[in-house]
Protein backbone atom coordinates (compact mmCIF):
# COMPACT_ATOMS: atom_id res chain seq x y z
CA UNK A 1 6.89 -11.93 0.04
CA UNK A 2 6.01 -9.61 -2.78
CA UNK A 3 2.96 -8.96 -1.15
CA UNK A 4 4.69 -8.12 2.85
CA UNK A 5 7.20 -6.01 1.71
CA UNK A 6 5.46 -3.36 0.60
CA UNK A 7 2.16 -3.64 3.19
CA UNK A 8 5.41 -3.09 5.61
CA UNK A 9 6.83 -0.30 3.65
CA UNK A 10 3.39 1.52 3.72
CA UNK A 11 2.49 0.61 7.18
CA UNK A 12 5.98 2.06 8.66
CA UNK A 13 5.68 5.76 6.39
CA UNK A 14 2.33 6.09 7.83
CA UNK A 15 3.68 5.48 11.71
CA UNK A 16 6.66 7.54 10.44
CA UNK A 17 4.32 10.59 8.96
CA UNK A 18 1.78 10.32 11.26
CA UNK A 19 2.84 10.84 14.68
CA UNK A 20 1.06 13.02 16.34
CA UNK A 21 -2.59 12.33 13.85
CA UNK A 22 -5.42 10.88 15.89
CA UNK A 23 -5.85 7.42 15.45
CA UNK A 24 -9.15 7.08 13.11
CA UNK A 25 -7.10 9.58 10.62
CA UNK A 26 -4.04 6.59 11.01
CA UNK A 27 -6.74 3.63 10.30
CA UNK A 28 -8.57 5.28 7.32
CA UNK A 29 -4.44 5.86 5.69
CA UNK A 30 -3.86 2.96 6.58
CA UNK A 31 -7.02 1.21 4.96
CA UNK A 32 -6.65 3.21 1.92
CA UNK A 33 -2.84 2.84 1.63
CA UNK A 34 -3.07 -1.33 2.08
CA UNK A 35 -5.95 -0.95 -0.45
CA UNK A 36 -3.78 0.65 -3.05
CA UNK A 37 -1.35 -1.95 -2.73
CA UNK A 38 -3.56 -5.06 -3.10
CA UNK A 39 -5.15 -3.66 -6.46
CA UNK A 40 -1.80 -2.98 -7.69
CA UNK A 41 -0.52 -6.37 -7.07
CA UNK A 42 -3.75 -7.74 -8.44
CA UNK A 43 -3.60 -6.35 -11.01
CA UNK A 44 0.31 -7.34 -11.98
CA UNK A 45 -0.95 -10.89 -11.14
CA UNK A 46 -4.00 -10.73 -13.05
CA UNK A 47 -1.62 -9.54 -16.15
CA UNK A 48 -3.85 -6.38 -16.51
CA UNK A 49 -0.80 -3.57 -15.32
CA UNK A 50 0.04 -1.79 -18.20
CA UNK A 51 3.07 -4.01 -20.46
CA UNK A 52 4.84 -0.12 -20.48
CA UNK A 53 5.20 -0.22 -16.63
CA UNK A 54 6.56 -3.37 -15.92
CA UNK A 55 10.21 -3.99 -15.48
């Protein structure tokens, strides 16, 4: 669940923003964006994310 919500999040703001962008332009945001989120979460799970940033 931690990891779905926010894949979902990202995935509906780039359908939301990009309307309109051709579709490559959607899959590379949409690589990048899923991207960002795995390392984040890998790297709260890994207990590497900054002690100063967590709640």
């Amino acid at each position: 669940m931690e990891l779905l919500v926010p894949a979902l999040i990202g995935v509906t703001l780039i359908w939301l923003i990009g309307r309109g962008v051709p579709w490559n332009a959607k899959l590379v945001t949409l690589a990048v964006t899923l991207a960002v989120i795995l390392l984040i979460v890998g790297l709260e799970r890994g207990g590497y994310w900054p002690a100063a940033l967590t709640r």
